[in-house]
C-alpha atoms as a PDB file:
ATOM      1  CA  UNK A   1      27.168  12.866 -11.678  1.00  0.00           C
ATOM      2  CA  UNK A   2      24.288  14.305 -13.238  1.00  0.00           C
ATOM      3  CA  UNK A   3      22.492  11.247 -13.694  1.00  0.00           C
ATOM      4  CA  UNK A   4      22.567   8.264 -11.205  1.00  0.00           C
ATOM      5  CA  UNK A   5      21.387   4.734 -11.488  1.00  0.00           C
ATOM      6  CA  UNK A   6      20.080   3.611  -8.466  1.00  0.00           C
ATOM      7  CA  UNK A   7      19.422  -0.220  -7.370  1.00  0.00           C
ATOM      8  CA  UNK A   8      20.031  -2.982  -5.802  1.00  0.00           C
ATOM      9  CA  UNK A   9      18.008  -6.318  -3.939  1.00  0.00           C
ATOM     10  CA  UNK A  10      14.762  -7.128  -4.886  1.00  0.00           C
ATOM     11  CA  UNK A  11      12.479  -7.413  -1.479  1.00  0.00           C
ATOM     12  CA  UNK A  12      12.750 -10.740  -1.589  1.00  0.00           C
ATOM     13  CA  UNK A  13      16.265 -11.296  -1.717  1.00  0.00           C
ATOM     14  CA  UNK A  14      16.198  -9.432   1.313  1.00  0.00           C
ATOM     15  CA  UNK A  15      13.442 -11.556   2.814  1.00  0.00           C
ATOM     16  CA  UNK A  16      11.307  -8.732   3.379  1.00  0.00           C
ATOM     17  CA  UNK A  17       7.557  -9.257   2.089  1.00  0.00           C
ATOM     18  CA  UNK A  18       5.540  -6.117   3.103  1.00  0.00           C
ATOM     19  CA  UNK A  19       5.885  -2.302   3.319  1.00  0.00           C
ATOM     20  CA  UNK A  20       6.032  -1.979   6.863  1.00  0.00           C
ATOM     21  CA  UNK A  21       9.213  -3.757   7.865  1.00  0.00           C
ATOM     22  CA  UNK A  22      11.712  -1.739   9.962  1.00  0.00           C
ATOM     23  CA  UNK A  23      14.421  -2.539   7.974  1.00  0.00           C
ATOM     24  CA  UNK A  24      13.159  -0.475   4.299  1.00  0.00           C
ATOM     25  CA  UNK A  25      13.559   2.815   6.633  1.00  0.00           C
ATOM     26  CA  UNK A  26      17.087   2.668   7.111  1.00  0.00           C
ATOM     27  CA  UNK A  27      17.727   1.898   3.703  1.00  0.00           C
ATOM     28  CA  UNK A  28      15.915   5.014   2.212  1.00  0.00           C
ATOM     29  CA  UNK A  29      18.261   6.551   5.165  1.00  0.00           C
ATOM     30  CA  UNK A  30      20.890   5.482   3.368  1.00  0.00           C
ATOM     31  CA  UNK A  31      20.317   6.146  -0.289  1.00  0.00           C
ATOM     32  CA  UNK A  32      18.714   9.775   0.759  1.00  0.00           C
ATOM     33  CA  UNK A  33      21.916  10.278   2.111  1.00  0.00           C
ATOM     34  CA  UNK A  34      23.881   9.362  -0.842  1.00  0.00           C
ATOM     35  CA  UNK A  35      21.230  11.441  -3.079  1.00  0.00           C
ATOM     36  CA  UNK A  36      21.714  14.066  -0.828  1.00  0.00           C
ATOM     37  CA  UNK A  37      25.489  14.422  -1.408  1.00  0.00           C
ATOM     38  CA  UNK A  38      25.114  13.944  -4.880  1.00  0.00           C
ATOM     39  CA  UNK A  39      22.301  16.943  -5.258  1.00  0.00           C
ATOM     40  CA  UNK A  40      24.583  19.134  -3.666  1.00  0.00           C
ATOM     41  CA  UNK A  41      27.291  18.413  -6.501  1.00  0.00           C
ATOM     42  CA  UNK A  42      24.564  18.708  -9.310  1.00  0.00           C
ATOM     43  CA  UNK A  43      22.042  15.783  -9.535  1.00  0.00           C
ATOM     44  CA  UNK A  44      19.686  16.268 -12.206  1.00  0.00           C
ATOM     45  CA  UNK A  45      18.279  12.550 -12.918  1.00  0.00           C
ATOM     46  CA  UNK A  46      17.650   9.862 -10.557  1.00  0.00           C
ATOM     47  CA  UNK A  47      16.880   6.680 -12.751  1.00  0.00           C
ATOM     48  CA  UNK A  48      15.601   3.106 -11.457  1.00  0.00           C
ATOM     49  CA  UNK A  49      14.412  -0.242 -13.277  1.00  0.00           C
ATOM     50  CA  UNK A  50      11.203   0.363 -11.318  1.00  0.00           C
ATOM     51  CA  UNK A  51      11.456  -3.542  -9.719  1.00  0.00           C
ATOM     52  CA  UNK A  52       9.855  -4.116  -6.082  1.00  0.00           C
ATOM     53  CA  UNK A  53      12.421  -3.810  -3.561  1.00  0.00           C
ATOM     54  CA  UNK A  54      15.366  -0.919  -3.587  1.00  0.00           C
ATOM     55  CA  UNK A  55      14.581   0.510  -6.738  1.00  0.00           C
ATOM     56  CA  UNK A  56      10.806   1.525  -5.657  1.00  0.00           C
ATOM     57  CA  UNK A  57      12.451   2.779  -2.258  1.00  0.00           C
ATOM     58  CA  UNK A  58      15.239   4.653  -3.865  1.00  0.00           C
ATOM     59  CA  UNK A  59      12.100   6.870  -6.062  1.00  0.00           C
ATOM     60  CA  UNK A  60      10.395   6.945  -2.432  1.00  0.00           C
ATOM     61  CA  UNK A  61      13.518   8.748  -0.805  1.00  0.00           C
ATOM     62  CA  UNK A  62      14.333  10.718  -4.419  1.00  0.00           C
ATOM     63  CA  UNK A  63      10.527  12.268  -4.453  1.00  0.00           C
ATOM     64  CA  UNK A  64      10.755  12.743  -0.751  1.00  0.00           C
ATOM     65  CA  UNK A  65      14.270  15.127  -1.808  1.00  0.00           C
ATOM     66  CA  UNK A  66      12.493  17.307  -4.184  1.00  0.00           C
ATOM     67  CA  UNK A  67      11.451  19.268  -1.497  1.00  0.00           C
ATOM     68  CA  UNK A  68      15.232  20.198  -0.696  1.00  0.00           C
ATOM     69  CA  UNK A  69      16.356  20.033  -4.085  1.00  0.00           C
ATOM     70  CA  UNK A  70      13.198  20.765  -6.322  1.00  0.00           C
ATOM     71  CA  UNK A  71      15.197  20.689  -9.599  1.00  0.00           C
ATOM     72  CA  UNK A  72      15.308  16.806  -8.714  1.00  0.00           C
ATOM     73  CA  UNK A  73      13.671  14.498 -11.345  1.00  0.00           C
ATOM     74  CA  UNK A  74      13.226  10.865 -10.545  1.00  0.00           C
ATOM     75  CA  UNK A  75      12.486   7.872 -13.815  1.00  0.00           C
ATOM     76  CA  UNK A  76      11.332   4.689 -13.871  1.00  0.00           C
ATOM     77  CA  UNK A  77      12.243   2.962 -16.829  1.00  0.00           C
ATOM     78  CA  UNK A  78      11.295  -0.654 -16.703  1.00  0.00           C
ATOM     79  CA  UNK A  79      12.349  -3.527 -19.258  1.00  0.00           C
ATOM     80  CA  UNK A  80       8.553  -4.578 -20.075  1.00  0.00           C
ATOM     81  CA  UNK A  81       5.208  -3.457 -20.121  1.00  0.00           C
ATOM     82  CA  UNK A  82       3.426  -3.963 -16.779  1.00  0.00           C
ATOM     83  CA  UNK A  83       5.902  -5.453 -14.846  1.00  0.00           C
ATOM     84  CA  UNK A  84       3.787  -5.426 -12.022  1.00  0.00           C
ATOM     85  CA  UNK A  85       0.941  -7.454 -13.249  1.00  0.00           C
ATOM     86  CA  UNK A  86       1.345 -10.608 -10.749  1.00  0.00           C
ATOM     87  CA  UNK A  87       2.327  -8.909  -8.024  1.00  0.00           C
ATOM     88  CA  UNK A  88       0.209  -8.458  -4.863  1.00  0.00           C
ATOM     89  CA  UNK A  89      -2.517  -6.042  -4.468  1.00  0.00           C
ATOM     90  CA  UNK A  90      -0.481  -4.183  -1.856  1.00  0.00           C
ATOM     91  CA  UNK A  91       2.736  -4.373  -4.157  1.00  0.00           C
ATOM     92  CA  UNK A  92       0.846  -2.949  -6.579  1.00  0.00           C
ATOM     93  CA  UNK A  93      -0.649   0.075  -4.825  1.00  0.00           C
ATOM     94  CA  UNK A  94       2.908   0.869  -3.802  1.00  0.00           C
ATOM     95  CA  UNK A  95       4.118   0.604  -7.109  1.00  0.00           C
ATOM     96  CA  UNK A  96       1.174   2.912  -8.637  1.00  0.00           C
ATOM     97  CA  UNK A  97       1.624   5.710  -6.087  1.00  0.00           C
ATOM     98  CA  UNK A  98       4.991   5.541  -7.031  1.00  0.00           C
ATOM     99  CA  UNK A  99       4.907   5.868 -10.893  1.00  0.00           C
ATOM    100  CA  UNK A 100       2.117   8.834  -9.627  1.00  0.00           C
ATOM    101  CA  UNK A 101       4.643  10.693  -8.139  1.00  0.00           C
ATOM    102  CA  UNK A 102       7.657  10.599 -10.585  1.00  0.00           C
ATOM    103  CA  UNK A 103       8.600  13.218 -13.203  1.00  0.00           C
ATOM    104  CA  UNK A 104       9.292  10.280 -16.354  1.00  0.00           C
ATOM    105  CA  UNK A 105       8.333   6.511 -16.936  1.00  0.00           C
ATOM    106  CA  UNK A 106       9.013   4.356 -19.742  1.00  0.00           C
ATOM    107  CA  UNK A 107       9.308   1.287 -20.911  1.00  0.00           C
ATOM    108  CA  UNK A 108      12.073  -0.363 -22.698  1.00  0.00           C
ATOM    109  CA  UNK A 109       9.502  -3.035 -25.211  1.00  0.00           C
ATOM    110  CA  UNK A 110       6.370  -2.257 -24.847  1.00  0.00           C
ATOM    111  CA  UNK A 111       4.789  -5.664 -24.486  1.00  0.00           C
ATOM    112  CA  UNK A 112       4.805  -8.271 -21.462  1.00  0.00           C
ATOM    113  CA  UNK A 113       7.329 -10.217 -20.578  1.00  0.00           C
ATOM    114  CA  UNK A 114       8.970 -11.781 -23.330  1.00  0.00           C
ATOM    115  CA  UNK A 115      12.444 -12.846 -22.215  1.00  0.00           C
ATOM    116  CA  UNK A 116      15.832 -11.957 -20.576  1.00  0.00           C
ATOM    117  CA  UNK A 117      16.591 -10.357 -23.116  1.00  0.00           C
ATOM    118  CA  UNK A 118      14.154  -7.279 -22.229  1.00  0.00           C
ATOM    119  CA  UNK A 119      16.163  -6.920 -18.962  1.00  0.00           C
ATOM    120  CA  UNK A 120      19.699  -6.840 -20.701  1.00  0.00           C
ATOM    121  CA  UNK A 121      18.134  -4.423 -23.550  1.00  0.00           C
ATOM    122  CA  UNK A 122      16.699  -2.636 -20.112  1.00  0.00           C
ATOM    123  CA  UNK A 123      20.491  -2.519 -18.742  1.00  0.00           C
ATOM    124  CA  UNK A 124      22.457  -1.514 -21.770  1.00  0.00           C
ATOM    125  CA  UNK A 125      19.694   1.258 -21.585  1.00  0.00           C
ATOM    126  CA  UNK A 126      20.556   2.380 -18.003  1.00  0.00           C
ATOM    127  CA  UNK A 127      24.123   2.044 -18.192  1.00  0.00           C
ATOM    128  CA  UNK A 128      24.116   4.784 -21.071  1.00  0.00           C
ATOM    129  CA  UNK A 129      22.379   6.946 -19.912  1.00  0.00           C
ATOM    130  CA  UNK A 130      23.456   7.439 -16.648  1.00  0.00           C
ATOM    131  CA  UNK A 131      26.715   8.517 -15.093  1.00  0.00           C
ATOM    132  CA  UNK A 132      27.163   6.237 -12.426  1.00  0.00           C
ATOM    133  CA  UNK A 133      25.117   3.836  -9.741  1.00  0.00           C
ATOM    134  CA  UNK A 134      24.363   3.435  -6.285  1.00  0.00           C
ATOM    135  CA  UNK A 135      24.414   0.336  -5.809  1.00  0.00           C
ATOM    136  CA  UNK A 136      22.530  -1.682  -2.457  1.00  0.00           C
ATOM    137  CA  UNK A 137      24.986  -4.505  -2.131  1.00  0.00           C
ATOM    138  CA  UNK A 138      26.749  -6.652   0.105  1.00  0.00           C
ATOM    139  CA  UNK A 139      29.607  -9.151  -0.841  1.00  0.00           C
ATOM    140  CA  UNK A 140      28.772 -11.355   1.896  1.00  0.00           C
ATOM    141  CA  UNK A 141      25.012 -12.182   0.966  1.00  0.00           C
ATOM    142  CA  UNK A 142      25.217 -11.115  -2.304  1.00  0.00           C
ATOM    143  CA  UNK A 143      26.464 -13.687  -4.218  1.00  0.00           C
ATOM    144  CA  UNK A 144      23.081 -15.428  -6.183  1.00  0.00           C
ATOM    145  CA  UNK A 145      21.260 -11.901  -6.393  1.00  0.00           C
ATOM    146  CA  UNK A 146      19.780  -9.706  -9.085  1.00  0.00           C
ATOM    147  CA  UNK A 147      21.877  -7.129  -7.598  1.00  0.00           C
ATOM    148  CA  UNK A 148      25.674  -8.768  -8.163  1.00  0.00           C
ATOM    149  CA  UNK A 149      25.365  -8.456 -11.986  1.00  0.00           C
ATOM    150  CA  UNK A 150      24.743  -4.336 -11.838  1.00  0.00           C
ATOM    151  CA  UNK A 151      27.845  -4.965  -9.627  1.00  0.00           C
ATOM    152  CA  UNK A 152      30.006  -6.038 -11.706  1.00  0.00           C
ATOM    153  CA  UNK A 153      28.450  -4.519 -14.853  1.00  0.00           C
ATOM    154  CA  UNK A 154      29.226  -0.794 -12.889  1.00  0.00           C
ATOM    155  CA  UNK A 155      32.567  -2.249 -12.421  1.00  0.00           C
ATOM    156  CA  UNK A 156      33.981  -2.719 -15.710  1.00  0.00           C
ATOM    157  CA  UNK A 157      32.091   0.685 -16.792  1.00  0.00           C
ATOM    158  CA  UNK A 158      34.342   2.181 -14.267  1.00  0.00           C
ATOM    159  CA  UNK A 159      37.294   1.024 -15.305  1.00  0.00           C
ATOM    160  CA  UNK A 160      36.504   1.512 -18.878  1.00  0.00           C
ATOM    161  CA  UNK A 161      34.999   4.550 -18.532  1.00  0.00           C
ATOM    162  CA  UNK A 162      35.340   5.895 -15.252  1.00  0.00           C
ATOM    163  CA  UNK A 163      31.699   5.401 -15.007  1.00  0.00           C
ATOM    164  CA  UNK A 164      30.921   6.650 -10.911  1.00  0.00           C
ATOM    165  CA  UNK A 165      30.162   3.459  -8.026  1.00  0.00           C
ATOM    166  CA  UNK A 166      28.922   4.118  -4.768  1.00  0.00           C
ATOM    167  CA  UNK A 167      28.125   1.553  -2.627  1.00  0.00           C
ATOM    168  CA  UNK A 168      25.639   0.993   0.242  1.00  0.00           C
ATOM    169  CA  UNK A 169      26.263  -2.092   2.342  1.00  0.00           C
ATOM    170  CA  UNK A 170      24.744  -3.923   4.903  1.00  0.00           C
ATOM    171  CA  UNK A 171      26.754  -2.739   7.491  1.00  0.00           C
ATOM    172  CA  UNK A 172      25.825   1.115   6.474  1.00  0.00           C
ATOM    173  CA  UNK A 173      22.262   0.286   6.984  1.00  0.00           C
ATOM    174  CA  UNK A 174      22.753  -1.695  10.341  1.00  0.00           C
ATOM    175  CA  UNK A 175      24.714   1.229  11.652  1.00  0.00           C
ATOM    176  CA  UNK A 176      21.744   3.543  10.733  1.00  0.00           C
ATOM    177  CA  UNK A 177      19.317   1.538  12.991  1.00  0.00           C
ATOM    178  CA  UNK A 178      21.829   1.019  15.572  1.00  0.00           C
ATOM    179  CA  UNK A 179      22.404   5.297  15.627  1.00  0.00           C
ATOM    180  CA  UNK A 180      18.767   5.340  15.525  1.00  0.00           C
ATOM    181  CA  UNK A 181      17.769   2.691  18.622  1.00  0.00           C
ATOM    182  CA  UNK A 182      20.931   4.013  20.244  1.00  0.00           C
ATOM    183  CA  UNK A 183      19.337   7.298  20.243  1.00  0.00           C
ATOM    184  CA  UNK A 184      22.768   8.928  19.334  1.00  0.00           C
ATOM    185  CA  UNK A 185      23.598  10.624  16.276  1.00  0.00           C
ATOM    186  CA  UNK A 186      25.406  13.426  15.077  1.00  0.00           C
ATOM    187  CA  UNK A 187      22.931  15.521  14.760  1.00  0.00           C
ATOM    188  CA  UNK A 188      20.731  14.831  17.608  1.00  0.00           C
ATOM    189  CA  UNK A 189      24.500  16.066  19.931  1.00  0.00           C
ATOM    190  CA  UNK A 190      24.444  18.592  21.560  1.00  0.00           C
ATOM    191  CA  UNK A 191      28.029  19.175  22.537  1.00  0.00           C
ATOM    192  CA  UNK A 192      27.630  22.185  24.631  1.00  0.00           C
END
């Protein structure tokens, strides 16, 4: 894949409301190590709809890459202009200092919200012009989230298209913080 799509829950569907909850830790854990694997085989674009929740985190663990892989871009490329207009100050900050540290943001229409149609016009965008998603998503508690329709959307691509799906459940990320309060992992070993 040269270009990856990478999203999944909004905060909120995850019930987490601020920027310093364990849990957003072991999530950039996991996508950094899916980025990871995927710069090693030729990365070029990481691309995100730019919405509070995995997609800002994903850019936060891309950006944090480029200093392994520095040929690493990361885009935001939301469906409408200032998405982050009612959000809260905090939310915002985050949001700005991300966009600061990026290498390409756009917009898909260039005024406010408008309709749902801006997200699917956002979507078809995505979906062409990348080669495959990771996708934050878990059967069991995804069923009435944002995150089930790039699910099945990736899907069908696949099939059609053999459009690339990798997957980052619930149970990945719990197993990161239970390595972590554990204290074991495989690299922390030492065997000898």
């Amino acid at each position: 894949m040269k270009n990856v799509l990478v999203t999944g829950y909004r905060a909120h569907e995850l019930n987490i409301f601020g920027q310093k909850h364990p849990g957003i830790v072991y999530i950039q854990k996991a996508i950094t190590a899916k980025l990871a694997q995927l710069a090693e085989e030729g990365l070029e674009w990481v691309i995100s709809p730019g919405q509070y929740g995995v997609d800002l985190w994903a850019c936060e663990a891309a950006m944090n890459l480029k200093t392994q892989y520095p040929d690493l871009k990361v885009a935001v490329i939301t469906a409408f202009a200032n998405p982050e207009e009612n959000w809260k100050e905090d939310k915002k900050e985050y949001y700005n200092r991300i966009l600061q540290g990026i290498d390409f943001y756009e917009t898909v229409s260039r005024q406010p919200y408008d309709g749902p149609w801006q997200f699917k016009a956002r979507d078809d965008l995505l979906f062409r012009k990348t080669d495959g998603i990771i996708l934050v998503y878990d059967e069991e508690t995804g069923e009435g989230s944002s995150a089930r329709f790039y699910k099945e959307r990736a899907l069908k691509k696949q099939q059609e298209e053999g459009y690339g799906f990798l997957s980052i459940s619930t149970e990945d990320i719990q197993s990161l913080a239970d390595e972590d309060a554990s204290g074991w992992s495989d690299e922390g070993m030492d065997m000898s």
